[in-house]
PDB file of N, CA and C in Angstrom:
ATOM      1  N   UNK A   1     -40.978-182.303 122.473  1.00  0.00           N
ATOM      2  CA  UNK A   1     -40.060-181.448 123.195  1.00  0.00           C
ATOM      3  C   UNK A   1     -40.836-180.253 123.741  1.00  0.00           C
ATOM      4  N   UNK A   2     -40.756-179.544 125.160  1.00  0.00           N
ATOM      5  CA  UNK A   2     -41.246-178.941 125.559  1.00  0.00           C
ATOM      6  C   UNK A   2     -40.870-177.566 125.007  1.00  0.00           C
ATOM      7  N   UNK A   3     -41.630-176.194 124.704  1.00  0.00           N
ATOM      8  CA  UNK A   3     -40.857-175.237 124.497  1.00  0.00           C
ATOM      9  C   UNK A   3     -40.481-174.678 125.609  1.00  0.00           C
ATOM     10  N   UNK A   4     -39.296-173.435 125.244  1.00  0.00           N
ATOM     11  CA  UNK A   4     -38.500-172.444 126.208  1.00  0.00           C
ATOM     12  C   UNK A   4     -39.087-171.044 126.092  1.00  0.00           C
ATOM     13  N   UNK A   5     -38.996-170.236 126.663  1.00  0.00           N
ATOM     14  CA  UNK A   5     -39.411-169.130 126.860  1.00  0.00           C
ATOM     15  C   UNK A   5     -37.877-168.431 126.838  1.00  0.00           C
ATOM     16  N   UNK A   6     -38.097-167.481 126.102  1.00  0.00           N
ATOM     17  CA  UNK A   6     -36.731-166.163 126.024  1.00  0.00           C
ATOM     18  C   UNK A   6     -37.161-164.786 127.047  1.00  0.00           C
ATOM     19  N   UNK A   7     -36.299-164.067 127.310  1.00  0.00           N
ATOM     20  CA  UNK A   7     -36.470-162.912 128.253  1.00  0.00           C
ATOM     21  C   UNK A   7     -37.062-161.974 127.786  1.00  0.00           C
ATOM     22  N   UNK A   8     -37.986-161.082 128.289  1.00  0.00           N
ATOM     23  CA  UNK A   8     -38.849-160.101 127.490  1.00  0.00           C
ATOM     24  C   UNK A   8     -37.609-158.744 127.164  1.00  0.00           C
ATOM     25  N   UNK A   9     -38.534-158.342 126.063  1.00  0.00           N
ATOM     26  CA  UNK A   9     -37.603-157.722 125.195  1.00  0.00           C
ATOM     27  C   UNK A   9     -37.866-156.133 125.203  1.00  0.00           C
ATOM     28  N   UNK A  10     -37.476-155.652 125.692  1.00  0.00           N
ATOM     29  CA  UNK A  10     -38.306-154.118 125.255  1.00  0.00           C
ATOM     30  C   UNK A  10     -37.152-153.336 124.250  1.00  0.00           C
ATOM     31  N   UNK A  11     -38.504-152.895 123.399  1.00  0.00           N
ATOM     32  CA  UNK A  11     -37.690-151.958 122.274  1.00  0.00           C
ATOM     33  C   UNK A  11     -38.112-150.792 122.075  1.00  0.00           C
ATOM     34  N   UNK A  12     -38.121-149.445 121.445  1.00  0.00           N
ATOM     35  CA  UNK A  12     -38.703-148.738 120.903  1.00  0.00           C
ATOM     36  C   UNK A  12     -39.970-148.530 120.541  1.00  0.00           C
ATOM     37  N   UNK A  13     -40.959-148.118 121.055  1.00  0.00           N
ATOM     38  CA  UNK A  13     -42.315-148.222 120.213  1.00  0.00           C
ATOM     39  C   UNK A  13     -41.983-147.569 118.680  1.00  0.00           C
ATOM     40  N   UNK A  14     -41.251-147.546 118.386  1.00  0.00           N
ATOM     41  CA  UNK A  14     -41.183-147.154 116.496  1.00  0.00           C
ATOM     42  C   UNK A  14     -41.068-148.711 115.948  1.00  0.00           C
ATOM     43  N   UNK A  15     -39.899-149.077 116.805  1.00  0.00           N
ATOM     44  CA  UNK A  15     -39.651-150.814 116.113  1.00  0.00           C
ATOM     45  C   UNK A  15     -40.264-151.445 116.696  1.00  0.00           C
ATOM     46  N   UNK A  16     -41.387-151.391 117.767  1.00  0.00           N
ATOM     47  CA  UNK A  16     -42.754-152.454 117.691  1.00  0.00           C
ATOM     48  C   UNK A  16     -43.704-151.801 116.535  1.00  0.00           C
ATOM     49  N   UNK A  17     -43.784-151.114 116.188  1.00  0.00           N
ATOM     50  CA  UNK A  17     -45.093-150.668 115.198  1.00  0.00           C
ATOM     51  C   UNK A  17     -44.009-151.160 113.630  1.00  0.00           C
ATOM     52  N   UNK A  18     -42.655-150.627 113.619  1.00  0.00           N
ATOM     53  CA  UNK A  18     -42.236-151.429 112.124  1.00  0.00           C
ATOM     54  C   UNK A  18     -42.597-153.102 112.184  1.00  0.00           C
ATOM     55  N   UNK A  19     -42.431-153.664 113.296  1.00  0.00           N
ATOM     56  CA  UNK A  19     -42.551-154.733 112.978  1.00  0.00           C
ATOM     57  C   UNK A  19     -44.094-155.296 113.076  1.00  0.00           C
ATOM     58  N   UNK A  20     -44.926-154.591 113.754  1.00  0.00           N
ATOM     59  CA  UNK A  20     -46.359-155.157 113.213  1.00  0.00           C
ATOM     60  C   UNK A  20     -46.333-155.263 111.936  1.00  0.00           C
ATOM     61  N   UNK A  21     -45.795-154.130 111.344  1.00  0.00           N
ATOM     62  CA  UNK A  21     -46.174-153.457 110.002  1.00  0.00           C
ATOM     63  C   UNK A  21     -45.852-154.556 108.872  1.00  0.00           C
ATOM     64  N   UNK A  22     -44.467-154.965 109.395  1.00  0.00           N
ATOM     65  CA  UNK A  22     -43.683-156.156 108.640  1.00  0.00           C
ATOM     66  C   UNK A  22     -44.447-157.557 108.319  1.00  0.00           C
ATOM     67  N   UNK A  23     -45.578-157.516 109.272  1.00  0.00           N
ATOM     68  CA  UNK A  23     -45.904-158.578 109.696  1.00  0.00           C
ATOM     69  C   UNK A  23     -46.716-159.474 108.793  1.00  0.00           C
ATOM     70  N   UNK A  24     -46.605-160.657 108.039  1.00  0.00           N
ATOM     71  CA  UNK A  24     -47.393-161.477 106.525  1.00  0.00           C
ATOM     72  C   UNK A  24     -48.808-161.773 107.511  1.00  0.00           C
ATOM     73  N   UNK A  25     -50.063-162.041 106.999  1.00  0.00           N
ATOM     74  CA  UNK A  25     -51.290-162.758 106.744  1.00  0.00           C
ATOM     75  C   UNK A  25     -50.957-163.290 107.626  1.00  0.00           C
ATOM     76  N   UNK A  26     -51.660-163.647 108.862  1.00  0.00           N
ATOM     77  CA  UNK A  26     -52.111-164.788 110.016  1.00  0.00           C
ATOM     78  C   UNK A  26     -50.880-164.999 110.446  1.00  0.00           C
ATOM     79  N   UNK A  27     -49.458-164.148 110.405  1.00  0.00           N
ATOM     80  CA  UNK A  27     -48.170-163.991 111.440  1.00  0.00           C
ATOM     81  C   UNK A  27     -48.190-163.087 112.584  1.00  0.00           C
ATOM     82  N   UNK A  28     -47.771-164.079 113.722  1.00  0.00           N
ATOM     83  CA  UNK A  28     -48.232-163.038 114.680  1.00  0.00           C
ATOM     84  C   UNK A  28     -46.548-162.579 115.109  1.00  0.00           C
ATOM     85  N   UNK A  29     -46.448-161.481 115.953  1.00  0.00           N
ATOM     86  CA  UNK A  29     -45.297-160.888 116.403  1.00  0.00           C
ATOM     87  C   UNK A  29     -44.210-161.756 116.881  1.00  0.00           C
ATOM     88  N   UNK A  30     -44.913-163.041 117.572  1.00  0.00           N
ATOM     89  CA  UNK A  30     -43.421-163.849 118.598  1.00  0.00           C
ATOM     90  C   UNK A  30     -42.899-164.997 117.006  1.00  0.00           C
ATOM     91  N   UNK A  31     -44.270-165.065 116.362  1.00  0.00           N
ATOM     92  CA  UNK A  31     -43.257-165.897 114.898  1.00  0.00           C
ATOM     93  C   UNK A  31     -42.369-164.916 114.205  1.00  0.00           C
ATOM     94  N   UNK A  32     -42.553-163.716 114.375  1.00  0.00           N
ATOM     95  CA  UNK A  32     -42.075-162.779 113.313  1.00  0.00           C
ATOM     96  C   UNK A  32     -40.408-162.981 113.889  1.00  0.00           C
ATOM     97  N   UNK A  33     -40.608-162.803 115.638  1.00  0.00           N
ATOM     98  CA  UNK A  33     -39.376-162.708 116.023  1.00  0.00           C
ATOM     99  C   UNK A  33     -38.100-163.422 116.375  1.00  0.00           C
ATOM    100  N   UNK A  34     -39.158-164.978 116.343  1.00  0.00           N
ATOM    101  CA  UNK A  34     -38.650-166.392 116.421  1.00  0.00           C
ATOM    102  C   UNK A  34     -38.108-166.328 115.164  1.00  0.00           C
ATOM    103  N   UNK A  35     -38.805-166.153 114.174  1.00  0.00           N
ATOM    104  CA  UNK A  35     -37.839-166.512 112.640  1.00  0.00           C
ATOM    105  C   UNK A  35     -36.544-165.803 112.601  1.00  0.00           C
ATOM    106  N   UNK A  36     -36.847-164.141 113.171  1.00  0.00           N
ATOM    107  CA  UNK A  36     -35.739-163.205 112.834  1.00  0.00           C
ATOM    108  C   UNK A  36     -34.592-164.268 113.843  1.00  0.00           C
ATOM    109  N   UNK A  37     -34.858-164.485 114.824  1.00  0.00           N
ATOM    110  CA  UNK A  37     -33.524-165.032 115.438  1.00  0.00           C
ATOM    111  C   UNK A  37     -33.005-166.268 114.805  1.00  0.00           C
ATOM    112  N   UNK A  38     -33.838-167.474 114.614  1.00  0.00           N
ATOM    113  CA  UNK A  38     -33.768-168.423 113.634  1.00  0.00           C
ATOM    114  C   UNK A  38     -32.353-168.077 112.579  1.00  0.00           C
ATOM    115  N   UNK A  39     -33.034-167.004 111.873  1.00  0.00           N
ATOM    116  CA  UNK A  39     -32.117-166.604 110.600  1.00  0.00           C
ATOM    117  C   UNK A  39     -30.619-165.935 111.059  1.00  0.00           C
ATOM    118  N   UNK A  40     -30.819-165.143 112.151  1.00  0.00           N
ATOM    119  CA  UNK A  40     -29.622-164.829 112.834  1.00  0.00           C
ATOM    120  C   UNK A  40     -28.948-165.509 112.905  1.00  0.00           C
ATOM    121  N   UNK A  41     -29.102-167.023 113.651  1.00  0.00           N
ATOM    122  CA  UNK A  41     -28.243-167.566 114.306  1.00  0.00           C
ATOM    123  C   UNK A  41     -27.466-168.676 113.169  1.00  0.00           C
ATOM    124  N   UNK A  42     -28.701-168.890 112.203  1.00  0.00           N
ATOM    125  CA  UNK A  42     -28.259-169.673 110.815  1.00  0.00           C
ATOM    126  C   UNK A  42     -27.209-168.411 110.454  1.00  0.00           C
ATOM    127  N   UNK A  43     -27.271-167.479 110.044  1.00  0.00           N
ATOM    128  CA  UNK A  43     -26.091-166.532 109.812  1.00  0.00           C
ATOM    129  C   UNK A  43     -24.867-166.239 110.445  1.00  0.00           C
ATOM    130  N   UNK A  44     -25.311-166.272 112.012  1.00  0.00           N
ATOM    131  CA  UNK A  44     -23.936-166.359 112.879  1.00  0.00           C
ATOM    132  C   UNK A  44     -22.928-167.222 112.784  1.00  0.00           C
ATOM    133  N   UNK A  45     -23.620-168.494 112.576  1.00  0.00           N
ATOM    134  CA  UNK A  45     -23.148-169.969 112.761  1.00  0.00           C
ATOM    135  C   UNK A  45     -22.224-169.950 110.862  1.00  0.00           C
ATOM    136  N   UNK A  46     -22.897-169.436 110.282  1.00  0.00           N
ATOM    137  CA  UNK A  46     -22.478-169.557 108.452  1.00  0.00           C
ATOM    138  C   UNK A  46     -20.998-168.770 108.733  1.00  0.00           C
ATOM    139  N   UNK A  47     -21.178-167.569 109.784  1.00  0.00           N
ATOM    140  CA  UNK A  47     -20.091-166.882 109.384  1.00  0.00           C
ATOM    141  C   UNK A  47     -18.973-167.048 110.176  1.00  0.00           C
ATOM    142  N   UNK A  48     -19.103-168.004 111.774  1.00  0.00           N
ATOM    143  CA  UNK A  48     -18.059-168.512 112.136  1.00  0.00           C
ATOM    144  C   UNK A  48     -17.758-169.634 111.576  1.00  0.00           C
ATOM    145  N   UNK A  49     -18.438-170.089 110.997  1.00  0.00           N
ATOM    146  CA  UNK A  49     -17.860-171.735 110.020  1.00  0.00           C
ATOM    147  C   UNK A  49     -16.665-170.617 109.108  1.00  0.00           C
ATOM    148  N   UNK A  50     -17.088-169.838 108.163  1.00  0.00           N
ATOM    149  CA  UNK A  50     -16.335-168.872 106.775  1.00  0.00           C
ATOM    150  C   UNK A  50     -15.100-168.686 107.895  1.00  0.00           C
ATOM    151  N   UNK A  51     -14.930-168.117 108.781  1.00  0.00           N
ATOM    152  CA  UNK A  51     -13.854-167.443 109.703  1.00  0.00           C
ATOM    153  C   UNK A  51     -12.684-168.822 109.925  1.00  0.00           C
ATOM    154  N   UNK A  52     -13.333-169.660 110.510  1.00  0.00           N
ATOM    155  CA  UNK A  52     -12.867-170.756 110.665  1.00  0.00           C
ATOM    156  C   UNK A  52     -12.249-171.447 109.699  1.00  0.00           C
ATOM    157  N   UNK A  53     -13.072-171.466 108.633  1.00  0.00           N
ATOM    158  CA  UNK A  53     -11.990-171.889 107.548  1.00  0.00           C
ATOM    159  C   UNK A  53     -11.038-171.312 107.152  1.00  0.00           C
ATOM    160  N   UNK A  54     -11.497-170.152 106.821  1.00  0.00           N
ATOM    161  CA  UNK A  54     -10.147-168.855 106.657  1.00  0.00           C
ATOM    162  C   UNK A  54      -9.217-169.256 107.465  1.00  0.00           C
ATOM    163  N   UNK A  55      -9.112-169.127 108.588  1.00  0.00           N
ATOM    164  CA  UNK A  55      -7.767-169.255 109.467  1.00  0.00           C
ATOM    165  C   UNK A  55      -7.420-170.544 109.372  1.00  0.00           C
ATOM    166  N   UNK A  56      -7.937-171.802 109.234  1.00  0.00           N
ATOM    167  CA  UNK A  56      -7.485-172.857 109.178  1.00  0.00           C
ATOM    168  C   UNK A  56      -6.291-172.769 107.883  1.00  0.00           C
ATOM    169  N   UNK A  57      -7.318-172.217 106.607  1.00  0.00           N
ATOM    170  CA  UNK A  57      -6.460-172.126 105.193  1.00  0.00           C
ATOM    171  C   UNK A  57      -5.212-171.225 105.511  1.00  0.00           C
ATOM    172  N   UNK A  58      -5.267-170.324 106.312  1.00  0.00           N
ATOM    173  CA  UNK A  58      -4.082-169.442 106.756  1.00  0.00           C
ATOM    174  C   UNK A  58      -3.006-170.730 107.174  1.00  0.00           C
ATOM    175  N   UNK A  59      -3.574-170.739 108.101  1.00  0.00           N
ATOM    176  CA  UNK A  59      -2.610-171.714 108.866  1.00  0.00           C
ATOM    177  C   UNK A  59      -2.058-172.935 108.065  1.00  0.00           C
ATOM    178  N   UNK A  60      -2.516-173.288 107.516  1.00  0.00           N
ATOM    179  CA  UNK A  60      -2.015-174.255 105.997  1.00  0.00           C
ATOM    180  C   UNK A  60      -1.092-173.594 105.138  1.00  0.00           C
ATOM    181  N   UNK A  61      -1.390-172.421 104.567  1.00  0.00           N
ATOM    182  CA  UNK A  61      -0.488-171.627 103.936  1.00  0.00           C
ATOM    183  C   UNK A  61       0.852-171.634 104.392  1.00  0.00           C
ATOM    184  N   UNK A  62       0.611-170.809 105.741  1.00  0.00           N
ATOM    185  CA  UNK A  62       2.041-170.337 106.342  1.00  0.00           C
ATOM    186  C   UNK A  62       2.812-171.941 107.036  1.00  0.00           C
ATOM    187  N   UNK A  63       1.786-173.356 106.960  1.00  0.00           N
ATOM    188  CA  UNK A  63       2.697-174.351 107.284  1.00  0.00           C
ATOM    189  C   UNK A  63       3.507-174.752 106.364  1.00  0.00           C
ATOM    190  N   UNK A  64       2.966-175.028 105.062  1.00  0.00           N
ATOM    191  CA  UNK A  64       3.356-175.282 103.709  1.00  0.00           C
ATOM    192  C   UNK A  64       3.858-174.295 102.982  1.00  0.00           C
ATOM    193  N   UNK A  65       3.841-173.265 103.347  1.00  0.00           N
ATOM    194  CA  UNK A  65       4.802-172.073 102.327  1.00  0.00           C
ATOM    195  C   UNK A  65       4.193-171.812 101.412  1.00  0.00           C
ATOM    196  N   UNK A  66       2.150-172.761 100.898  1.00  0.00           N
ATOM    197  CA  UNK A  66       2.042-172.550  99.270  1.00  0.00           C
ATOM    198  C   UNK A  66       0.729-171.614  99.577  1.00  0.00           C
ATOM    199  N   UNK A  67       1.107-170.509  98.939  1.00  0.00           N
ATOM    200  CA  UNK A  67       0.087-169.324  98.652  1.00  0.00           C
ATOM    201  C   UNK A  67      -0.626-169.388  97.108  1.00  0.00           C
ATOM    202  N   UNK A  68      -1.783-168.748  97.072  1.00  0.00           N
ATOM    203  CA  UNK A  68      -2.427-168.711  95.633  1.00  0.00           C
ATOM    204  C   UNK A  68      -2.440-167.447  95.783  1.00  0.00           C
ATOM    205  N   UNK A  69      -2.247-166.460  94.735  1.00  0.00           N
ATOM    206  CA  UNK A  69      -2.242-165.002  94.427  1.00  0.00           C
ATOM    207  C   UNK A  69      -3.598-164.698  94.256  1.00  0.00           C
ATOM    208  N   UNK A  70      -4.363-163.055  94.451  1.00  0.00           N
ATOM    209  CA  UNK A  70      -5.156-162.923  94.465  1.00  0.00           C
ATOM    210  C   UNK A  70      -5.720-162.698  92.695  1.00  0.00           C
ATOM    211  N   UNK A  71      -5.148-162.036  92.516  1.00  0.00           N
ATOM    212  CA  UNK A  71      -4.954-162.402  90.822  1.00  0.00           C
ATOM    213  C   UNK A  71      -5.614-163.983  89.702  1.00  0.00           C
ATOM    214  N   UNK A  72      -4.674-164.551  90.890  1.00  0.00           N
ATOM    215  CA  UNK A  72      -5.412-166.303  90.063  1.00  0.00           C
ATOM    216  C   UNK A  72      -6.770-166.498  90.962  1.00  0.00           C
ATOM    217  N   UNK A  73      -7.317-166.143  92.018  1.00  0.00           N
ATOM    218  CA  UNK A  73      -8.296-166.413  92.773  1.00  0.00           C
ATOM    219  C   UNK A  73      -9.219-165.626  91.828  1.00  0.00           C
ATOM    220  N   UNK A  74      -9.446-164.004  91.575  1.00  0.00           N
ATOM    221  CA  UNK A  74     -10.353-163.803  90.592  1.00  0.00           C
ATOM    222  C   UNK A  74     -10.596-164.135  89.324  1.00  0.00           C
ATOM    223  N   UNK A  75      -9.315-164.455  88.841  1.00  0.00           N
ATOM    224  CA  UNK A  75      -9.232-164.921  87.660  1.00  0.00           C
ATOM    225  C   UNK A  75     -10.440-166.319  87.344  1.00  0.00           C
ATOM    226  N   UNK A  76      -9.650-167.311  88.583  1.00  0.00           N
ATOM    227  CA  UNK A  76     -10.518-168.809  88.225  1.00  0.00           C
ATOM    228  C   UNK A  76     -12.120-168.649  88.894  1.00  0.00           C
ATOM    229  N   UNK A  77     -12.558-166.958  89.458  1.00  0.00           N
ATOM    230  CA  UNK A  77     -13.897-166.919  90.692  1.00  0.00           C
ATOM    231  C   UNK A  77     -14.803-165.983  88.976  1.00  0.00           C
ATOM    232  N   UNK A  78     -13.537-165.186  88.139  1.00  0.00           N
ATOM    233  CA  UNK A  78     -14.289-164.919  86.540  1.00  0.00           C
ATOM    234  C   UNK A  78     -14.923-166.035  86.520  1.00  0.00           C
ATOM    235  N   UNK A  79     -13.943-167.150  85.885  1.00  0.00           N
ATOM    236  CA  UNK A  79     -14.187-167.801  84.921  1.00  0.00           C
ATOM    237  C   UNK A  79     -15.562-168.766  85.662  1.00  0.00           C
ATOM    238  N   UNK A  80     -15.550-168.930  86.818  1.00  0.00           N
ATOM    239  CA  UNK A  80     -16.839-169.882  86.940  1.00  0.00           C
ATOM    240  C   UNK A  80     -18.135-168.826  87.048  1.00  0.00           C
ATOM    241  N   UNK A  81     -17.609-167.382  87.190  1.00  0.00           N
ATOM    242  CA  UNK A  81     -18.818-166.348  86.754  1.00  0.00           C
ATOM    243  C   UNK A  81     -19.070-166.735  85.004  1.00  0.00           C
ATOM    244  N   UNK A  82     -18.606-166.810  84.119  1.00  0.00           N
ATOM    245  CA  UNK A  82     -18.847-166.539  83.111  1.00  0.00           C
ATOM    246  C   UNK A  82     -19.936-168.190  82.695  1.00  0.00           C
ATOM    247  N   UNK A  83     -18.647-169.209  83.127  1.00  0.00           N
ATOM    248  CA  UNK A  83     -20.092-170.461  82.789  1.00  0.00           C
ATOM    249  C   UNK A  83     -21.304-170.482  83.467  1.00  0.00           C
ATOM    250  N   UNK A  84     -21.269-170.118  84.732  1.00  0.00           N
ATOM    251  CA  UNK A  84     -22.780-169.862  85.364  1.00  0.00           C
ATOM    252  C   UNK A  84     -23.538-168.533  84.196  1.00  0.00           C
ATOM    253  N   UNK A  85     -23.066-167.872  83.956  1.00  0.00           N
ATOM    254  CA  UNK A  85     -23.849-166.670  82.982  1.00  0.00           C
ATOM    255  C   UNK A  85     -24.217-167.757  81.606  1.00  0.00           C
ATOM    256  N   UNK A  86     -22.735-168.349  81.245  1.00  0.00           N
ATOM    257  CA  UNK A  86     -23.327-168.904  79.912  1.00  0.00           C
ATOM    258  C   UNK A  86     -24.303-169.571  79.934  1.00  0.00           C
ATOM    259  N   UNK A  87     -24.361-170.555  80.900  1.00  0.00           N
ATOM    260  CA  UNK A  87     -25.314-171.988  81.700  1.00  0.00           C
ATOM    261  C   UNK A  87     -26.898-170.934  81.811  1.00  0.00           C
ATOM    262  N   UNK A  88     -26.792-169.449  82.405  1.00  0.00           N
ATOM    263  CA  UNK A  88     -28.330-169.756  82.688  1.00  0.00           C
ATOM    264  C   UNK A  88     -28.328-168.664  81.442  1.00  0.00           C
ATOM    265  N   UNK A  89     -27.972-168.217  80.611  1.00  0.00           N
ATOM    266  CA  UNK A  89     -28.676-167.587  79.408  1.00  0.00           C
ATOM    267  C   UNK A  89     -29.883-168.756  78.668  1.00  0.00           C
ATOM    268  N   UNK A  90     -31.001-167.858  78.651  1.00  0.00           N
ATOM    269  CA  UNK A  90     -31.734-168.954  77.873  1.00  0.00           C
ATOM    270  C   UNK A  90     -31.528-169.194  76.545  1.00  0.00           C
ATOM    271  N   UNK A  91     -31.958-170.252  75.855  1.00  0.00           N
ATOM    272  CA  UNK A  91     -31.676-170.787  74.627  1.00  0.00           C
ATOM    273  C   UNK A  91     -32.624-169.856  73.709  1.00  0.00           C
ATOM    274  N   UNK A  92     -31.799-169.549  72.617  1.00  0.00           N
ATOM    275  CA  UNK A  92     -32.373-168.959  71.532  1.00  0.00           C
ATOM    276  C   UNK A  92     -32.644-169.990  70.369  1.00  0.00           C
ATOM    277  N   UNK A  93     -33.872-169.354  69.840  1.00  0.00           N
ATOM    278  CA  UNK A  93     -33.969-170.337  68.059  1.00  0.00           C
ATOM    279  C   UNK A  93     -32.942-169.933  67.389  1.00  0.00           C
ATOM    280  N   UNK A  94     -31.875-169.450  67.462  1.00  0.00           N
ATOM    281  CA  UNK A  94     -30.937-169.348  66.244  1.00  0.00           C
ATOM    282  C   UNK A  94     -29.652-169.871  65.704  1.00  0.00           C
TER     283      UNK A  94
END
Protein backbone atom coordinates (compact mmCIF):
# COMPACT_ATOMS: atom_id res chain seq x y z
CA UNK A 1 0.00 0.00 0.00
CA UNK A 2 1.29 3.28 -0.94
CA UNK A 3 1.65 5.88 1.90
CA UNK A 4 -0.41 9.33 2.33
CA UNK A 5 0.95 12.41 3.28
CA UNK A 6 -1.08 14.68 6.00
CA UNK A 7 -1.08 18.63 5.82
CA UNK A 8 1.81 20.42 7.44
CA UNK A 9 1.26 21.32 10.81
CA UNK A 10 2.53 24.35 12.45
CA UNK A 11 2.65 24.65 16.17
CA UNK A 12 4.33 26.57 18.77
CA UNK A 13 8.04 26.37 18.92
CA UNK A 14 7.56 25.40 22.80
CA UNK A 15 5.50 22.22 21.56
CA UNK A 16 8.08 21.42 18.82
CA UNK A 17 10.96 21.44 21.37
CA UNK A 18 8.41 19.39 24.12
CA UNK A 19 8.07 17.02 21.66
CA UNK A 20 11.70 16.50 20.53
CA UNK A 21 12.19 16.25 24.13
CA UNK A 22 9.47 13.45 24.37
CA UNK A 23 11.12 11.78 21.84
CA UNK A 24 12.48 7.54 22.75
CA UNK A 25 16.06 6.27 21.18
CA UNK A 26 16.14 6.22 17.25
CA UNK A 27 12.24 7.95 17.20
CA UNK A 28 12.06 10.46 14.95
CA UNK A 29 9.33 13.41 15.14
CA UNK A 30 6.75 12.21 12.15
CA UNK A 31 6.70 8.54 14.25
CA UNK A 32 6.24 10.43 17.39
CA UNK A 33 3.28 12.13 15.66
CA UNK A 34 1.92 9.28 13.60
CA UNK A 35 1.56 7.24 16.87
CA UNK A 36 0.03 10.30 18.78
CA UNK A 37 -2.76 10.30 16.08
CA UNK A 38 -2.86 6.46 15.83
CA UNK A 39 -3.81 6.53 19.62
CA UNK A 40 -6.23 9.40 19.11
CA UNK A 41 -8.21 7.97 16.75
CA UNK A 42 -8.11 4.34 18.61
CA UNK A 43 -9.60 6.64 21.46
CA UNK A 44 -12.05 8.57 19.38
CA UNK A 45 -13.40 5.51 17.80
CA UNK A 46 -13.47 3.64 21.75
CA UNK A 47 -15.48 6.58 22.78
CA UNK A 48 -18.07 6.81 20.02
CA UNK A 49 -18.54 2.98 20.21
CA UNK A 50 -19.17 3.81 24.67
CA UNK A 51 -21.71 6.75 23.41
CA UNK A 52 -23.34 4.53 21.10
CA UNK A 53 -24.01 2.00 23.32
CA UNK A 54 -25.21 4.24 25.95
CA UNK A 55 -27.94 5.57 23.84
CA UNK A 56 -28.78 2.39 22.31
CA UNK A 57 -29.18 0.98 26.22
CA UNK A 58 -31.25 4.26 26.72
CA UNK A 59 -33.32 3.57 24.07
CA UNK A 60 -33.97 -0.05 25.31
CA UNK A 61 -34.79 1.20 28.67
CA UNK A 62 -37.34 3.76 27.77
CA UNK A 63 -38.76 0.91 25.07
CA UNK A 64 -39.12 -1.71 27.73
CA UNK A 65 -39.84 0.38 30.79
CA UNK A 66 -36.85 -1.84 32.60
CA UNK A 67 -34.33 0.41 34.39
CA UNK A 68 -31.40 -0.86 36.76
CA UNK A 69 -30.83 1.66 39.69
CA UNK A 70 -27.64 3.21 40.16
CA UNK A 71 -27.31 1.75 43.52
CA UNK A 72 -27.41 -1.99 42.10
CA UNK A 73 -24.93 -0.87 39.22
CA UNK A 74 -22.23 0.03 41.99
CA UNK A 75 -23.15 -2.38 44.10
CA UNK A 76 -22.60 -5.47 41.41
CA UNK A 77 -19.28 -2.83 39.65
CA UNK A 78 -18.07 -3.36 44.08
CA UNK A 79 -18.44 -6.64 44.00
CA UNK A 80 -16.44 -7.54 40.75
CA UNK A 81 -13.89 -4.80 42.32
CA UNK A 82 -13.46 -6.89 45.28
CA UNK A 83 -12.84 -10.47 43.33
CA UNK A 84 -10.43 -8.82 40.96
CA UNK A 85 -8.57 -7.45 44.38
CA UNK A 86 -9.07 -10.92 45.93
CA UNK A 87 -7.85 -12.74 42.48
CA UNK A 88 -4.65 -10.57 42.21
CA UNK A 89 -3.56 -10.49 46.00
CA UNK A 90 -0.60 -12.69 46.02
CA UNK A 91 -0.57 -15.95 47.83
CA UNK A 92 0.79 -16.09 51.23
CA UNK A 93 2.55 -19.21 53.15
CA UNK A 94 -0.04 -19.09 55.75
Amino acid sequence: MKTATLPALRVDPKLRDAAERALRPDETLSRLMESALESYIAQREAEDDFLARGLHSAQEARKTNEYVSAADVVAKLEKKLAAAKKKAKPATGR
